[in-house]
C-alpha atoms as a PDB file:
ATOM      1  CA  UNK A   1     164.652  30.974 146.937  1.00  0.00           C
ATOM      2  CA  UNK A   2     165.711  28.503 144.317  1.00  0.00           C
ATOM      3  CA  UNK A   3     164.946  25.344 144.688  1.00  0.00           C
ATOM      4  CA  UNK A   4     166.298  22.808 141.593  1.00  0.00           C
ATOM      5  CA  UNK A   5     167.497  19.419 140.675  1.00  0.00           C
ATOM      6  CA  UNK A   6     170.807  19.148 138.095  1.00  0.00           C
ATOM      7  CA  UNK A   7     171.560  16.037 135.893  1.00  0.00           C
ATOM      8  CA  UNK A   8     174.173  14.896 133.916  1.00  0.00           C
ATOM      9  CA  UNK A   9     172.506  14.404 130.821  1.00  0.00           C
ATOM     10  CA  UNK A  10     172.480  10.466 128.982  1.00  0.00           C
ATOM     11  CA  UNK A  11     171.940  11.472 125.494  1.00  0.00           C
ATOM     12  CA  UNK A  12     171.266  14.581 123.922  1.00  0.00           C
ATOM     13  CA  UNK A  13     167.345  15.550 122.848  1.00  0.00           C
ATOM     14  CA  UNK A  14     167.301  15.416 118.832  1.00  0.00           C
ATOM     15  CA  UNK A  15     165.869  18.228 118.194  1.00  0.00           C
ATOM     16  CA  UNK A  16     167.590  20.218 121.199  1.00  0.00           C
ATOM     17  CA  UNK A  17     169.230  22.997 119.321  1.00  0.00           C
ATOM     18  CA  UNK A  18     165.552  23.879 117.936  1.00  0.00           C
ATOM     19  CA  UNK A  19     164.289  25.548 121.420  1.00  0.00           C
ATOM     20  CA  UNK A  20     164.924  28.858 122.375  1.00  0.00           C
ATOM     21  CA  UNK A  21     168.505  29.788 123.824  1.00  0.00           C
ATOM     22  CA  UNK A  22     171.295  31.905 125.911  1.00  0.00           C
ATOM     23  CA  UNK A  23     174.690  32.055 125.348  1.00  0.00           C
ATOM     24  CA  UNK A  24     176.323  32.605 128.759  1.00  0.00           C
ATOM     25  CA  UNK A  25     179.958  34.009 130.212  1.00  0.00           C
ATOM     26  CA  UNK A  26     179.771  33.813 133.999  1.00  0.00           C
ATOM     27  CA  UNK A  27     182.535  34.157 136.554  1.00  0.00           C
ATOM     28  CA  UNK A  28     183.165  33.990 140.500  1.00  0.00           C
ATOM     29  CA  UNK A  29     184.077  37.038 141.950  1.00  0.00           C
ATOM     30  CA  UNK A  30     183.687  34.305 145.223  1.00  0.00           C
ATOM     31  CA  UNK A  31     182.605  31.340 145.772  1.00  0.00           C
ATOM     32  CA  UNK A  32     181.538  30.895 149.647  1.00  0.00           C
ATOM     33  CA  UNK A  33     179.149  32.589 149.643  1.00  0.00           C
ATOM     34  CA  UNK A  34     178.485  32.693 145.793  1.00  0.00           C
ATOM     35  CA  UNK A  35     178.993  35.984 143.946  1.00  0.00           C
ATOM     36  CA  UNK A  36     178.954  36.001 140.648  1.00  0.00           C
ATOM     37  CA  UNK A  37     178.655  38.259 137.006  1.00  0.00           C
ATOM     38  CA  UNK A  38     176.895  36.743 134.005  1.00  0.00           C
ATOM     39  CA  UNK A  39     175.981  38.191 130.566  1.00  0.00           C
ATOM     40  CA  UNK A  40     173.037  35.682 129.580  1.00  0.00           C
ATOM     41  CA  UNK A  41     172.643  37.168 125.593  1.00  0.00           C
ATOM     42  CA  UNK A  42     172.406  40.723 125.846  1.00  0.00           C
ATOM     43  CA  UNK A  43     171.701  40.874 129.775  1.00  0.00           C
ATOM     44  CA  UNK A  44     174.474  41.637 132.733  1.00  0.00           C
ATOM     45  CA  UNK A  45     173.816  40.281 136.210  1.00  0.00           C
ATOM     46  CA  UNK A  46     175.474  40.510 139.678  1.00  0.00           C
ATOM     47  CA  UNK A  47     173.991  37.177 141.432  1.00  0.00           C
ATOM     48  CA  UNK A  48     174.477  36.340 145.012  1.00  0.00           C
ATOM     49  CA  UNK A  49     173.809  32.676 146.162  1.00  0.00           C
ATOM     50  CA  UNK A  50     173.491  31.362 149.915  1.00  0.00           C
ATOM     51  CA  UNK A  51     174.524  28.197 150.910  1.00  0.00           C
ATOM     52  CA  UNK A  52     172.819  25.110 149.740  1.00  0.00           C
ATOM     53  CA  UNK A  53     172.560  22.432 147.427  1.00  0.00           C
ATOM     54  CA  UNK A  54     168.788  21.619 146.146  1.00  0.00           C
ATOM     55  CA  UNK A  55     166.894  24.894 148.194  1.00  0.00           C
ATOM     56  CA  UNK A  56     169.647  27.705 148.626  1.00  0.00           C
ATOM     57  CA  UNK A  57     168.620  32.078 148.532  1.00  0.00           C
ATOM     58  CA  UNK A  58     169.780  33.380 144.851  1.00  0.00           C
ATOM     59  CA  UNK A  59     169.402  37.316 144.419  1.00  0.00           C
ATOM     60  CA  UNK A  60     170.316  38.745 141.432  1.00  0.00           C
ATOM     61  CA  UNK A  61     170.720  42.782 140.587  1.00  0.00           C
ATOM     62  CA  UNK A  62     171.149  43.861 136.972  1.00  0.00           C
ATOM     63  CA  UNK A  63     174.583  45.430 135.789  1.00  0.00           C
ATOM     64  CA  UNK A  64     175.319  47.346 132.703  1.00  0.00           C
ATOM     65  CA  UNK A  65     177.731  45.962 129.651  1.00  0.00           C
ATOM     66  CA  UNK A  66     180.285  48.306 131.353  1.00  0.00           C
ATOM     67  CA  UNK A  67     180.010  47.155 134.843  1.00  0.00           C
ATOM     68  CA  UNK A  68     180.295  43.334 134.128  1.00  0.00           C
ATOM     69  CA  UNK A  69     183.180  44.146 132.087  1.00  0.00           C
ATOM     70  CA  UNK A  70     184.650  45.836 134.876  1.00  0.00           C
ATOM     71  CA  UNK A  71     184.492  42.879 136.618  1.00  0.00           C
ATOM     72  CA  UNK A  72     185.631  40.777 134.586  1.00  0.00           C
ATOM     73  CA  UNK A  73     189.398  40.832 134.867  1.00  0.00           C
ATOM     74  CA  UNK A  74     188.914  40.395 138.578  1.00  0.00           C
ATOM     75  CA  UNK A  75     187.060  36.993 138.162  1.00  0.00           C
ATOM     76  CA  UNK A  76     188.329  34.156 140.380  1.00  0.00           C
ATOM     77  CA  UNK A  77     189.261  30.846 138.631  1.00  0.00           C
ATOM     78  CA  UNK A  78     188.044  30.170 134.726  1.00  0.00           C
ATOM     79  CA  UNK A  79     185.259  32.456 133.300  1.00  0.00           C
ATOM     80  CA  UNK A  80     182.294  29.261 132.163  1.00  0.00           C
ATOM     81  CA  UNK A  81     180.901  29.591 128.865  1.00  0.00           C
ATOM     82  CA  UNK A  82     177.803  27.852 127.489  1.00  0.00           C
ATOM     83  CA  UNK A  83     174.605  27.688 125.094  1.00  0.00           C
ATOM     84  CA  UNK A  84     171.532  27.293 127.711  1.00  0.00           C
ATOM     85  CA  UNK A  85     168.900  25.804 126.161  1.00  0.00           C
ATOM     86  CA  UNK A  86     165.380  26.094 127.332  1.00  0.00           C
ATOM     87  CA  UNK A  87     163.259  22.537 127.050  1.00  0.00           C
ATOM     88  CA  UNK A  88     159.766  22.482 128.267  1.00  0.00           C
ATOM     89  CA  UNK A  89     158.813  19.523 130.637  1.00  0.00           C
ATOM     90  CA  UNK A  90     155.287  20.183 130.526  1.00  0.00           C
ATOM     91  CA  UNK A  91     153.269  23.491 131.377  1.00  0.00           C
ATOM     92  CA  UNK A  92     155.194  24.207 134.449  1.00  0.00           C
ATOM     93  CA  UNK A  93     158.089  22.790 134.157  1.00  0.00           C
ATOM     94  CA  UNK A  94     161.721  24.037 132.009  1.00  0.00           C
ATOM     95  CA  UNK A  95     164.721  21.637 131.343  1.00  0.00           C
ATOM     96  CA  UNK A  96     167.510  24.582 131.275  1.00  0.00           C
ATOM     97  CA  UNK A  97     170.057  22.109 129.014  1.00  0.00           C
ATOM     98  CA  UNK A  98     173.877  23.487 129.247  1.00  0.00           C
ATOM     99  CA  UNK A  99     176.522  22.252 126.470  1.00  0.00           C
ATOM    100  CA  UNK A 100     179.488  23.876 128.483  1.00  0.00           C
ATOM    101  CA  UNK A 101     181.950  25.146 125.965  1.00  0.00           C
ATOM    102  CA  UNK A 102     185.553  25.727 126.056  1.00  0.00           C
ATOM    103  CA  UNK A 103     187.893  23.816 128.651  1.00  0.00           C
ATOM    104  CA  UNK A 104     184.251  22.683 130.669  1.00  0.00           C
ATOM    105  CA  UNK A 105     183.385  20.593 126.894  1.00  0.00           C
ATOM    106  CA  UNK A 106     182.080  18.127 126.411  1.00  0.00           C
ATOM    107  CA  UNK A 107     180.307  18.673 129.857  1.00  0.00           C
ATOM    108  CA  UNK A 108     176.147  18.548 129.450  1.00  0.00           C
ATOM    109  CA  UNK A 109     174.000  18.995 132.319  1.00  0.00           C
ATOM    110  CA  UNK A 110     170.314  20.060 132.927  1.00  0.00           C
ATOM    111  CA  UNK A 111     168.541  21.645 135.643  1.00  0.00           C
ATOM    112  CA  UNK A 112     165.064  21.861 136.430  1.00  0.00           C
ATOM    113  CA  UNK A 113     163.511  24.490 139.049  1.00  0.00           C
ATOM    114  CA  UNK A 114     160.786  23.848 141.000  1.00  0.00           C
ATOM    115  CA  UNK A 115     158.312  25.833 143.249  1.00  0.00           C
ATOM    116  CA  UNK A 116     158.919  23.469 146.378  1.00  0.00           C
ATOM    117  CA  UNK A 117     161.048  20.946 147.694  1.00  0.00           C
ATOM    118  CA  UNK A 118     157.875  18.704 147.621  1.00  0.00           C
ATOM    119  CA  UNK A 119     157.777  19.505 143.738  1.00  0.00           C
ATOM    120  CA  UNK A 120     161.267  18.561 143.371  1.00  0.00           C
ATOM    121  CA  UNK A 121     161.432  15.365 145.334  1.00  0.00           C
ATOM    122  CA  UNK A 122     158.341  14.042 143.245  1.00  0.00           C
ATOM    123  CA  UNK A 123     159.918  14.807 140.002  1.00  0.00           C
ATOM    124  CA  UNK A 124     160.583  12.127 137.292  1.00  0.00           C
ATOM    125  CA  UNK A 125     163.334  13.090 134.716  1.00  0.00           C
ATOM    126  CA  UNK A 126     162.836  12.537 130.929  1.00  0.00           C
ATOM    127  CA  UNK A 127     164.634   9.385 129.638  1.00  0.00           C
ATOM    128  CA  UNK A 128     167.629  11.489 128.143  1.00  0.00           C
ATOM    129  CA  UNK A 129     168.351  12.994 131.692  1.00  0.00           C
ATOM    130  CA  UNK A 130     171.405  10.771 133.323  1.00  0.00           C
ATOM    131  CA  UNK A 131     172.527  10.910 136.592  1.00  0.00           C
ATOM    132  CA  UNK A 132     171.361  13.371 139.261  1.00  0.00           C
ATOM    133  CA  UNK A 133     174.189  14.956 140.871  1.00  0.00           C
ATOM    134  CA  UNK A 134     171.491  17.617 142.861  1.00  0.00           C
ATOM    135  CA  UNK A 135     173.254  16.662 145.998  1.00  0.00           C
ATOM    136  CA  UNK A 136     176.995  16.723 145.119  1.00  0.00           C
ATOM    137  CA  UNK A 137     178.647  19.894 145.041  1.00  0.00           C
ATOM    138  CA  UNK A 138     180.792  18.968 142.567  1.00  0.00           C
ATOM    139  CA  UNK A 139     178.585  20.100 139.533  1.00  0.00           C
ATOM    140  CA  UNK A 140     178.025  23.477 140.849  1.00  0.00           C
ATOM    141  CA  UNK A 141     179.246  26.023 138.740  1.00  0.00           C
ATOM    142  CA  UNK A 142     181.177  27.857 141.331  1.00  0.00           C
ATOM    143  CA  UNK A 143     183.093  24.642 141.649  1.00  0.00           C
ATOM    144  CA  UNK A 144     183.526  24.391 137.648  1.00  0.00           C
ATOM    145  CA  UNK A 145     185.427  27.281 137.691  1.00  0.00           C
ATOM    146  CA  UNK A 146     187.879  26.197 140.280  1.00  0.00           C
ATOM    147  CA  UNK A 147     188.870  23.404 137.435  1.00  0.00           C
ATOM    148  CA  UNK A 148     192.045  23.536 135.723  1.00  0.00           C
ATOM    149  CA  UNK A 149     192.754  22.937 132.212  1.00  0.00           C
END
């Protein structure tokens, strides 16, 4: 289960670009239900996501360099490219920061995942967070890729 919140984010962390990070390709092979290929660095994923927008089932199954590429070509709408950056919160707690790249730019926005619903209703953002859009759809990335340049 993954349970998270997503901002827009107000104003970028100074020192973001310090903290570890991912550079990540990631297409829709669908979108409802989710199914989707991502290389995240060096790593290849198949993910599936159920429906939902805070608490939603995500399963993910590793592919090889060959099989995403496979895949690729038969991507549905725009293949999303961006630098993740990983920001702790506090011990238990990760902003993942995305600077989307590419026709998504200058799009920012950071998610944080939570053990529980309870966890993520309680949850304060940092002053640089902006508005959460947890509950619209519209920031989902399966919906990013349905925009055209």
């Amino acid at each position: 289960m993954e349970i998270e919140r997503k901002y827009l984010v107000r104003q970028l962390p100074k020192d973001y670009a310090e903290y570890p990070s991912q550079k990540i390709a990631q297409g829709y092979l669908n979108t409802r239900p989710v199914v989707r290929i991502r290389r995240s660095n060096d790593d290849y994923y198949l993910t599936y996501k159920g429906f939902g927008l805070i608490a939603r089932e995500e399963y993910n199954l590793p592919l090889t360099k060959e099989a995403f590429e496979h895949m690729l070509p038969k991507i549905d709408g725009l293949l999303i490219e961006k630098t993740r950056y990983l920001i702790p919160l506090n011990d238990r707690l990760t902003a993942e920061l995305d600077v989307f790249e590419g026709v998504l730019a200058p799009l920012l926005l950071v998610e944080v995942e939570f053990e529980s619903v309870e966890d993520a209703d309680s949850f304060t953002p940092p002053d640089w967070f902006g508005k959460d859009v947890s509950a619209s759809g519209e920031y989902q990335n399966s919906v990013l890729s349905r925009r055209r340049p």
